[in-house]
Protein backbone atom coordinates (compact mmCIF):
# COMPACT_ATOMS: atom_id res chain seq x y z
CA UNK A 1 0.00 0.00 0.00
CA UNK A 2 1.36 3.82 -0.97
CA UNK A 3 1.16 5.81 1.97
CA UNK A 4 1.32 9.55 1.83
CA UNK A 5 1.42 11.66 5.49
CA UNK A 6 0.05 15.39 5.19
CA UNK A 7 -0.05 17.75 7.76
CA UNK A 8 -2.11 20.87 7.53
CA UNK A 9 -1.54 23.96 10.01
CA UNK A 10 -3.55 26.17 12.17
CA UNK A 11 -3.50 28.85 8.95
CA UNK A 12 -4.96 25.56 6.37
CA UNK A 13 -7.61 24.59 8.00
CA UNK A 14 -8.45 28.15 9.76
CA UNK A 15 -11.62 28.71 7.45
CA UNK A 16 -13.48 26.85 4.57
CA UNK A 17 -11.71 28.71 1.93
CA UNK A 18 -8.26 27.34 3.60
CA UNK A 19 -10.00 23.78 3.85
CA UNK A 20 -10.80 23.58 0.80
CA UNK A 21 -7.70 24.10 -0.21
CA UNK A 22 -6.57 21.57 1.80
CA UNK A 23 -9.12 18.60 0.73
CA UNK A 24 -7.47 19.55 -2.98
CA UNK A 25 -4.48 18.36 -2.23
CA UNK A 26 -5.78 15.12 -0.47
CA UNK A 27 -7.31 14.47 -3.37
CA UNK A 28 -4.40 15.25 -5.56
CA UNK A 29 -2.30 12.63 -3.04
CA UNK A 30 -5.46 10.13 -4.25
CA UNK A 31 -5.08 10.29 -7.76
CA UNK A 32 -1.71 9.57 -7.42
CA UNK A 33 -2.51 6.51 -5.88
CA UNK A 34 -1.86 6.62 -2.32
CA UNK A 35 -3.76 6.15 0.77
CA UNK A 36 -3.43 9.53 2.79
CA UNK A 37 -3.35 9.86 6.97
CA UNK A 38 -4.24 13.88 7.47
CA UNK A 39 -3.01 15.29 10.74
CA UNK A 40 -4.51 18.70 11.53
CA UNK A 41 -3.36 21.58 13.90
CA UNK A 42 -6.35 23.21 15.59
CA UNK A 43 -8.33 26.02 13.46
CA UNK A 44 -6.72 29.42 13.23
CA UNK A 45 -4.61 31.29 15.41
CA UNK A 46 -5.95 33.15 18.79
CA UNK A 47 -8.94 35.01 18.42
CA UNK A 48 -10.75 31.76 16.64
CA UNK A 49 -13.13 30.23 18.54
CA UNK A 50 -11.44 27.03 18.24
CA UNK A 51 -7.95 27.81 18.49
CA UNK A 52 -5.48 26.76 21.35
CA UNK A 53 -5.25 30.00 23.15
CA UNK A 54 -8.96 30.84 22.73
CA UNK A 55 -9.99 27.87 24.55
CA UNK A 56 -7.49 28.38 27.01
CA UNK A 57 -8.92 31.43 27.41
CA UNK A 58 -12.05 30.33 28.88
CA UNK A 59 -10.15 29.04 31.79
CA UNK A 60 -8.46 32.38 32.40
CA UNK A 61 -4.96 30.49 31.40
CA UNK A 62 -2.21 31.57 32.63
CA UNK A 63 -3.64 34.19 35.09
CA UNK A 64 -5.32 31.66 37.08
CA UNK A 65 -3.77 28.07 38.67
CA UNK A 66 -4.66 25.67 36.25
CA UNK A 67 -3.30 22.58 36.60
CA UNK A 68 -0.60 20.80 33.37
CA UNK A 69 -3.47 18.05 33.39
CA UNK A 70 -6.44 20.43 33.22
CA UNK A 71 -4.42 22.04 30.59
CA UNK A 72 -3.91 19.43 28.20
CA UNK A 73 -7.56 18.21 28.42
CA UNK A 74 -8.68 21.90 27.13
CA UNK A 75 -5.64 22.16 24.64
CA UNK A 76 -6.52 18.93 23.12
CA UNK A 77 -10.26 19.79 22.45
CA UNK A 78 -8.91 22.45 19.41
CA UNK A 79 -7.15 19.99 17.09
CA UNK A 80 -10.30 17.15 18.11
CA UNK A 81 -12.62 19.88 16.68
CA UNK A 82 -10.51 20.47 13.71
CA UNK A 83 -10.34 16.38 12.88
CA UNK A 84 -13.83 16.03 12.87
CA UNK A 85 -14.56 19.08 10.79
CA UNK A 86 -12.13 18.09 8.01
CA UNK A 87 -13.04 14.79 8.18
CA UNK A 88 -16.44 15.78 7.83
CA UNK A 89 -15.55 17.89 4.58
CA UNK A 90 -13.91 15.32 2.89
CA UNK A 91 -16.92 12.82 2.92
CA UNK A 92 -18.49 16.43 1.85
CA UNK A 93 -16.50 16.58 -1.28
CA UNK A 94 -16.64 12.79 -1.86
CA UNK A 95 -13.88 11.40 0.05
CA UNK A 96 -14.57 8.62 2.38
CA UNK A 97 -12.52 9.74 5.45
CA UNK A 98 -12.89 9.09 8.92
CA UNK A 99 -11.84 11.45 12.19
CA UNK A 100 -9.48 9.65 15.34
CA UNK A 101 -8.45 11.47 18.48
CA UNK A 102 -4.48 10.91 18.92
CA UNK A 103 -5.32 8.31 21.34
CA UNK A 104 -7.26 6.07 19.13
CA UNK A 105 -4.16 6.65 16.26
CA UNK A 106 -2.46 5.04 18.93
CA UNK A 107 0.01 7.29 20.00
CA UNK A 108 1.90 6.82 23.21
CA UNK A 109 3.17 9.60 25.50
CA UNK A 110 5.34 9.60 28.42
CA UNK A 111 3.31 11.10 31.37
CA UNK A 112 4.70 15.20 31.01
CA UNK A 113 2.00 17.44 30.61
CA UNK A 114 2.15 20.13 28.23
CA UNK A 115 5.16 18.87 26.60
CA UNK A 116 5.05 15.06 26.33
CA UNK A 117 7.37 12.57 24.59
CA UNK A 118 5.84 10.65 22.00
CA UNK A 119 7.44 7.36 23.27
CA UNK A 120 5.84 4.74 20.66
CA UNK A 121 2.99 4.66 17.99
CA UNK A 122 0.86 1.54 17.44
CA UNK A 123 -0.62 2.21 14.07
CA UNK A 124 -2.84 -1.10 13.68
CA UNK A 125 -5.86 1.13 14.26
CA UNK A 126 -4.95 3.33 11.56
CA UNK A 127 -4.40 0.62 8.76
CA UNK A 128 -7.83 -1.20 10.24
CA UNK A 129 -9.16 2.55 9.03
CA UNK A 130 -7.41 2.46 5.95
CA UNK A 131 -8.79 -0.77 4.47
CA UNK A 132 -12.52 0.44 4.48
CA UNK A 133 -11.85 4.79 4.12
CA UNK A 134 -9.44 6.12 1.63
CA UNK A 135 -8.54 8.90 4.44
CA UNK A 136 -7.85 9.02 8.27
CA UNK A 137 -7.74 12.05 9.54
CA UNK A 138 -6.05 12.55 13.09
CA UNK A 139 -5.86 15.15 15.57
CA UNK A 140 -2.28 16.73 16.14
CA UNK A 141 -0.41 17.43 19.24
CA UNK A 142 -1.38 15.13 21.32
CA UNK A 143 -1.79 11.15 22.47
CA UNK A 144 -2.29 9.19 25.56
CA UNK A 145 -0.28 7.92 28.35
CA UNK A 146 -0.47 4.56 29.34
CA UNK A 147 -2.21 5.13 31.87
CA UNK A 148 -5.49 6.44 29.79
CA UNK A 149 -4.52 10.69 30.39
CA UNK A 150 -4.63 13.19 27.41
CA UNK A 151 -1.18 15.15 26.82
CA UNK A 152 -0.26 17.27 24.67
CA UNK A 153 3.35 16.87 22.66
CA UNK A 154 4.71 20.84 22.80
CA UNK A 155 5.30 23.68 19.80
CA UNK A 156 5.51 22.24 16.76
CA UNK A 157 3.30 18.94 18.00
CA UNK A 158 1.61 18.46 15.03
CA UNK A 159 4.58 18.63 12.58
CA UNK A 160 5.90 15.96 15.37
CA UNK A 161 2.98 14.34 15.11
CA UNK A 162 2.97 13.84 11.13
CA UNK A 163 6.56 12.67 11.79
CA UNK A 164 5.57 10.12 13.81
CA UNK A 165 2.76 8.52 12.11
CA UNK A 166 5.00 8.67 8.61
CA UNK A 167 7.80 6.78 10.53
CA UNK A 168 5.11 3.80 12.29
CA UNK A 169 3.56 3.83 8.83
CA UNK A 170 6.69 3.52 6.58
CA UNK A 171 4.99 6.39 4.51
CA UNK A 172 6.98 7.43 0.73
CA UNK A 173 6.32 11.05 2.05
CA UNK A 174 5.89 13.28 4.87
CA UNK A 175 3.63 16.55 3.66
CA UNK A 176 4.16 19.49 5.67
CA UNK A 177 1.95 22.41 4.48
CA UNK A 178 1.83 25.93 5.26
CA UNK A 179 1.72 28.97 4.54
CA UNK A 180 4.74 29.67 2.41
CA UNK A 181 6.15 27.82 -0.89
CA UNK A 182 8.96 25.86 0.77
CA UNK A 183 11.70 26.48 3.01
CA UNK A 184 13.81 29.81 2.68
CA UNK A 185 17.40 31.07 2.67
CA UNK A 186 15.89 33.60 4.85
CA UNK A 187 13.09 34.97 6.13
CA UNK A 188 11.11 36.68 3.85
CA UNK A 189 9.75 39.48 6.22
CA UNK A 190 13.28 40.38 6.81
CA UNK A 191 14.67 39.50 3.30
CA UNK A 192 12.75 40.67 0.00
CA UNK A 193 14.89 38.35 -1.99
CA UNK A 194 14.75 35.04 0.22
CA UNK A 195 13.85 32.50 -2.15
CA UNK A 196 12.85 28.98 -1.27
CA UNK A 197 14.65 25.82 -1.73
CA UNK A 198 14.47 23.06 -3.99
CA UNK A 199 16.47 20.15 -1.80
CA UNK A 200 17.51 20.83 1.94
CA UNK A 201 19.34 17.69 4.03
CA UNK A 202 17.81 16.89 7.31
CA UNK A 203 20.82 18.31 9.48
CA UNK A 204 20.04 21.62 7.61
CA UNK A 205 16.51 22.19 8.19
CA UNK A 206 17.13 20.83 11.76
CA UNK A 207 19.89 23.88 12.09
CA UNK A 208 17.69 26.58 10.66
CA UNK A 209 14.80 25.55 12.97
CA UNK A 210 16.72 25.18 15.87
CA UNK A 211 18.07 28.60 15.26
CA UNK A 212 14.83 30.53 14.66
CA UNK A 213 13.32 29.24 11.03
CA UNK A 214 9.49 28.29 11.99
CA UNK A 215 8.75 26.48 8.81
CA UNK A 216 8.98 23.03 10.52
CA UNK A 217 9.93 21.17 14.05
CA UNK A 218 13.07 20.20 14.10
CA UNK A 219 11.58 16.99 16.08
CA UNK A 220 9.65 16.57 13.07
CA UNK A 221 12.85 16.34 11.11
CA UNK A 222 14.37 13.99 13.62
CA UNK A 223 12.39 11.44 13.95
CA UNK A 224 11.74 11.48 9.58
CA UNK A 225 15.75 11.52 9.42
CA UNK A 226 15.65 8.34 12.07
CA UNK A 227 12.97 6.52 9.54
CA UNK A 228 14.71 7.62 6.31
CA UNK A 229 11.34 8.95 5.09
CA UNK A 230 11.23 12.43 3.01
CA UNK A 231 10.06 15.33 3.83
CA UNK A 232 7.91 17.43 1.15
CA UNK A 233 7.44 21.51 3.01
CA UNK A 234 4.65 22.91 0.93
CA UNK A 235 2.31 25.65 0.31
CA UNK A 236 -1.78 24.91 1.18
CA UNK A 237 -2.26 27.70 -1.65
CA UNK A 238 -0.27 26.32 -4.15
CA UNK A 239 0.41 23.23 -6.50
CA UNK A 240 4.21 23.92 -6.13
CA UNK A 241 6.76 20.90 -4.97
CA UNK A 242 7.92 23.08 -2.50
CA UNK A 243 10.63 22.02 -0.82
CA UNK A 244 12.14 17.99 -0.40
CA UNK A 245 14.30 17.41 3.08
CA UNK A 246 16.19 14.34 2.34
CA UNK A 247 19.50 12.84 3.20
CA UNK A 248 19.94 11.72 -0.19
CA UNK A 249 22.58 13.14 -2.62
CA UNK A 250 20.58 11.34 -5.67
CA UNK A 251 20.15 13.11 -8.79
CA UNK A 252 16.04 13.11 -8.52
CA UNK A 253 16.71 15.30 -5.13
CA UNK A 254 18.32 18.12 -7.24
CA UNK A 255 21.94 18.56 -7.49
CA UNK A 256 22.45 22.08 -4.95
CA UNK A 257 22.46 20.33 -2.04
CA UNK A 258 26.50 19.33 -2.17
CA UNK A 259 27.29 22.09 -4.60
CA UNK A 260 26.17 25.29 -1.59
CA UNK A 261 28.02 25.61 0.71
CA UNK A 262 25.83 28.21 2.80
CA UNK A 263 22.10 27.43 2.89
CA UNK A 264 20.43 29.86 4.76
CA UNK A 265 20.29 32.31 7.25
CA UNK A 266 18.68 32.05 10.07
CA UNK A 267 17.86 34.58 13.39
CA UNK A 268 16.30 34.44 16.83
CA UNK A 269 15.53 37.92 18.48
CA UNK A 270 14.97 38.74 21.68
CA UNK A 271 17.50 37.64 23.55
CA UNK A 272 19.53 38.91 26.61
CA UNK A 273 22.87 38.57 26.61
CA UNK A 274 24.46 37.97 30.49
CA UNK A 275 28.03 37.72 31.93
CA UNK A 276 29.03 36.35 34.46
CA UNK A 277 32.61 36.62 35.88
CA UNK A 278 34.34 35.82 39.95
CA UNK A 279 38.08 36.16 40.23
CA UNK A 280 37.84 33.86 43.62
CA UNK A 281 36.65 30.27 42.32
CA UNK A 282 35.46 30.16 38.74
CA UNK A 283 34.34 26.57 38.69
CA UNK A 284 31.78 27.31 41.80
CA UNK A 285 30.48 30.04 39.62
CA UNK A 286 30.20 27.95 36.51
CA UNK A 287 28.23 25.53 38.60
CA UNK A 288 26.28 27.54 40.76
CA UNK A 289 25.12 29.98 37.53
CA UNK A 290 23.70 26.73 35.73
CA UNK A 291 22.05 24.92 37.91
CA UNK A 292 20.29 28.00 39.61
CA UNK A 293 19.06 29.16 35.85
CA UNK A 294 18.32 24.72 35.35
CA UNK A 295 16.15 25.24 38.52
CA UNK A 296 14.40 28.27 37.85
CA UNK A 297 13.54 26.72 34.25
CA UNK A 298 15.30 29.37 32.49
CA UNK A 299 16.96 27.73 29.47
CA UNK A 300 20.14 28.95 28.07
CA UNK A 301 21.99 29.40 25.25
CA UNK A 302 24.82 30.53 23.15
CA UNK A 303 27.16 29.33 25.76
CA UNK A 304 30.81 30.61 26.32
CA UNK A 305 32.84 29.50 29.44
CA UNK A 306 36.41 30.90 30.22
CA UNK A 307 38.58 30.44 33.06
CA UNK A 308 37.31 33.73 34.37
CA UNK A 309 33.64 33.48 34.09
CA UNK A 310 30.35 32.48 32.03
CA UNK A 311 29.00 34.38 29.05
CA UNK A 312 25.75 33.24 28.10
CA UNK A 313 22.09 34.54 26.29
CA UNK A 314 18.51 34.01 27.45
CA UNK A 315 14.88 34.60 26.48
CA UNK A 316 14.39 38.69 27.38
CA UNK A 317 11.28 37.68 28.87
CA UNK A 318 13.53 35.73 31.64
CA UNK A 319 15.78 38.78 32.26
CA UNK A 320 14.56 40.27 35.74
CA UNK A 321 14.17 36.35 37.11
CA UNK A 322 17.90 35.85 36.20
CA UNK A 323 19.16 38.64 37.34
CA UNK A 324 17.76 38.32 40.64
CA UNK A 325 18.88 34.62 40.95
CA UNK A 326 22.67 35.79 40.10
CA UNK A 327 22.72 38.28 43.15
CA UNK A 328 21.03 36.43 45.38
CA UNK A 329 24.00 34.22 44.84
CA UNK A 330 26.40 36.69 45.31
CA UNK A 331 27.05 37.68 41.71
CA UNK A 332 27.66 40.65 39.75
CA UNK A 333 26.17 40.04 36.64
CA UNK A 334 26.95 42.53 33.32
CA UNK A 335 23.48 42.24 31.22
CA UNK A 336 22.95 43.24 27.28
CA UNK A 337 19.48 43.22 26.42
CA UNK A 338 18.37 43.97 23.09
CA UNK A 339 20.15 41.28 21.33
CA UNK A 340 19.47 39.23 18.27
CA UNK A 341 21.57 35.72 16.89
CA UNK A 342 22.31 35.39 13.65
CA UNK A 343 22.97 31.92 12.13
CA UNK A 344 24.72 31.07 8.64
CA UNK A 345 24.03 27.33 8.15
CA UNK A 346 24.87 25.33 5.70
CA UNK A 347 26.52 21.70 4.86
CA UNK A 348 29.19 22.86 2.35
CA UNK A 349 30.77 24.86 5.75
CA UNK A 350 31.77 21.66 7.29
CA UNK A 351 35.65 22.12 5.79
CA UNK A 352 35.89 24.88 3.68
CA UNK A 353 38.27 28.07 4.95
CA UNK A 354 37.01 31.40 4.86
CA UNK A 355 33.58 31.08 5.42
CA UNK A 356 34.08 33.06 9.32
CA UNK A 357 36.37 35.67 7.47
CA UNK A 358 33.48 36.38 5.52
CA UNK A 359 30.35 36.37 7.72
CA UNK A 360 33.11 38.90 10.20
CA UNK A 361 34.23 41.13 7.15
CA UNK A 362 30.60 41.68 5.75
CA UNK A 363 29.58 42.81 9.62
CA UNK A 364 32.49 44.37 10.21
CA UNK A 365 32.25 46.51 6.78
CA UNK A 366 28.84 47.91 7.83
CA UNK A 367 29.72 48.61 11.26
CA UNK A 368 27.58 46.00 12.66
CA UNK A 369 29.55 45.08 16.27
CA UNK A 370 29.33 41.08 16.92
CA UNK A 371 28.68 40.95 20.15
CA UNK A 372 29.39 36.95 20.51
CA UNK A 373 30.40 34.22 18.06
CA UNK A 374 30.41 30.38 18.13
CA UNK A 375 30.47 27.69 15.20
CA UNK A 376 29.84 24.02 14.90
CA UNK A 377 30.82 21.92 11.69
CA UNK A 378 27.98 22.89 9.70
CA UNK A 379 26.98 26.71 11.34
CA UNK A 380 28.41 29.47 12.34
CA UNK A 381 26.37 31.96 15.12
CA UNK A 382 27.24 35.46 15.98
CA UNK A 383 25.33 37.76 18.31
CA UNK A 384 24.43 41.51 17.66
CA UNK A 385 22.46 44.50 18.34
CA UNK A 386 18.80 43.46 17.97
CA UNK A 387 19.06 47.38 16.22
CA UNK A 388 21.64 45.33 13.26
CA UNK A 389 19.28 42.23 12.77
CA UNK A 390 17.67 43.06 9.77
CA UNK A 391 20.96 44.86 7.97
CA UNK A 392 22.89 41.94 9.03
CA UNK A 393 20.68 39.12 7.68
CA UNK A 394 20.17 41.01 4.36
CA UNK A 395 23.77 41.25 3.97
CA UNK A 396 24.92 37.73 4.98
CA UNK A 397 21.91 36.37 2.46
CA UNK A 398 23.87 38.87 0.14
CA UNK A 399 27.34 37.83 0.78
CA UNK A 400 26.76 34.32 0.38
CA UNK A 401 24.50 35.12 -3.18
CA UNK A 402 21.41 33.13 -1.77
CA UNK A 403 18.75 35.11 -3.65
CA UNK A 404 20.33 32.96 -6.69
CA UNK A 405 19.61 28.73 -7.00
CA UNK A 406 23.25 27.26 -8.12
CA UNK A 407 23.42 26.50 -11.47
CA UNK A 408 24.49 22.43 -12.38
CA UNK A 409 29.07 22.83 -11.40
CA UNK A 410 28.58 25.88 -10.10
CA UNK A 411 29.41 26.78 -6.11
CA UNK A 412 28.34 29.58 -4.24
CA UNK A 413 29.92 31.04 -1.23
């Protein structure tokens, strides 16, 4: 049996109009002779009467103590609604299609509310479905402990979710669409000539998403890279390929994935920027600053540690909290807010001299002060003035001529 995977966001499946759009290309994955599992987000963003944060709305979330249990019962209702109504459409418009709850898909969560672990997925119930509907439609972000309670899997659940149910299923694809034609070198509300991407491997998508691109989970990636099964990132409102995220070098994936060497650029804003330094014992401050940010759930990032001190960056909204924590300890800490990190990713770096001269002189030429800088064998991070963000991305994308697809033997760098 073909089996084709399609997710469809909170934007997709928002209104009829989007729906419909939607149910096209099930139908389109049809005639091309496979059987199609749907996995939906719940409708629309907040302000929808179905969306996550409406409902959670009517429980006064977060302003009053709602318990992570409580929560995930009310988050899960929004993508349950959503099933049903696209199911619903689709025997509408002909399709025989039938709605399950992430439970009944059979997918298993650890017990951590709010952001659960999708720790197996039993999928007999789902090819039971399949022999007597041409469509099962399940509802994202969430499953069921084994224990019977409703949890929810986290940001990006549903693109997890599709992941998931692709990898139990041995699907030939994994559809992810949205509202854009593919993945980007850049973002295109910061970049007017960000163009999307024919072939992306896994380890790239999973670096641009990591670092800010919000086109897909990189869970989602994981877990397809684990199952070798391909990725297709497409566009609800268009019959484009969009974009294929593949570990294969193969001729039918398009020949500028080993001929790049920089892929895209990608950037996180808001971010605080904190050092920490102690002349007296500087591995009791590298300890103590960790675990008292582990313990007050702030995560960190962009780590730098010296023999002097800690240099690290944090989510603005955490800046106060951390700041407290560090004197209560004793600490003097220095604190940048207002910064923004920018990312140059790509496979080709892993190897090839010059790329950091580059990324530095292009800054450096426009006055743009990094602030931090780090690299790893296939991305290189820097940290500026959230004031530079947009000047710098636009002239990295420039630097490294992403606005143009390599042609066949041609490199750009």
């Amino acid at each position: 049996m073909k089996l084709l995977v399609q997710k469809f966001g909170g934007t997709s499946v928002r209104d009829q109009k989007s729906r419909s759009r939607a149910i096209h290309h099930v139908k389109n994955g049809l005639k091309e002779g496979f059987k199609v599992v749907v996995t939906v987000s719940a409708m629309g963003r907040k302000g929808s009467p179905y969306a996550t944060d409406t409902l959670l709305g009517l429980i006064d979330f977060p302003k009053t103590n709602v318990s992570p249990r409580e929560q995930d019962l009310m988050m899960s209702c929004g993508e349950t609604i959503s099933s049903i109504v696209f199911a619903h459409e689709l025997n509408q418009a002909g399709v025989n299609a039938v709605s399950l709850t992430g439970a009944q898909a059979g997918i298993m969560t650890n017990g951590d509310f709010t952001k659960a672990k999708i720790t197996q997925v039993n999928p007999g119930r789902i090819l039971e479905e399949l022999k007597k509907h041409e469509v099962v439609v399940v509802a994202g972000f969430q499953g069921q402990t084994i224990h019977g309670e409703v949890t929810t899997i986290g940001r990006g659940g549903s693109d997890t979710t599709a992941a998931a149910l692709g990898a139990a299923l041995h699907s030939d694809f994994i559809d992810i669409f949205t509202d854009v034609e593919g993945i980007m070198t850049a973002d295109p509300r910061l970049v007017q000539e960000a163009r999307p991407l024919n072939t992306i491997t896994y380890n790239e998508i999973c670096n641009l998403a990591y670092q800010g691109a919000k086109v897909i989970h990189p869970r989602a990636v994981e877990i397809a890279m684990y199952a070798k099964v391909p990725i297709r990132v497409r566009s609800t409102y268009s019959d484009l390929p969009g974009t294929l995220v593949t570990g294969t070098k193969e001729d039918r994936t398009g020949r500028d994935i080993s001929e790049r060497t920089v892929t895209g650029i990608a950037h996180m804003d808001g971010l605080t920027q904190i050092k920490v330094q102690s002349k007296e014992d500087p591995s009791k401050l590298q300890s103590d600053v960790f675990k008292s940010m582990a313990s007050a759930n702030i995560s960190v990032d962009f780590i730098n540690i010296s023999p002097s001190g800690v240099l690290y960056t944090i989510n603005h909204i955490f800046t106060d909290k951390a700041i407290q924590i560090l004197e209560e300890l004793g600490y003097e800490p220095e604190v940048r807010e207002g910064c923004a990190k920018v990312s140059t990713v790509g496979a080709g770096i892993t190897g090839i001299p010059g790329v950091t001269a580059q990324i530095v002189q292009t800054l450096t030429d426009r006055g743009i002060q990094i602030l931090q800088s780090a690299d790893s064998h296939t991305t290189i991070w820097v940290l500026v003035k959230e004031d530079d963000l947009i000047e710098a991305v636009n002239a990295l994308h420039k630097t490294f001529r992403l606005s143009k697809a390599p042609k066949k033997g041609e490199k750009l760098t």
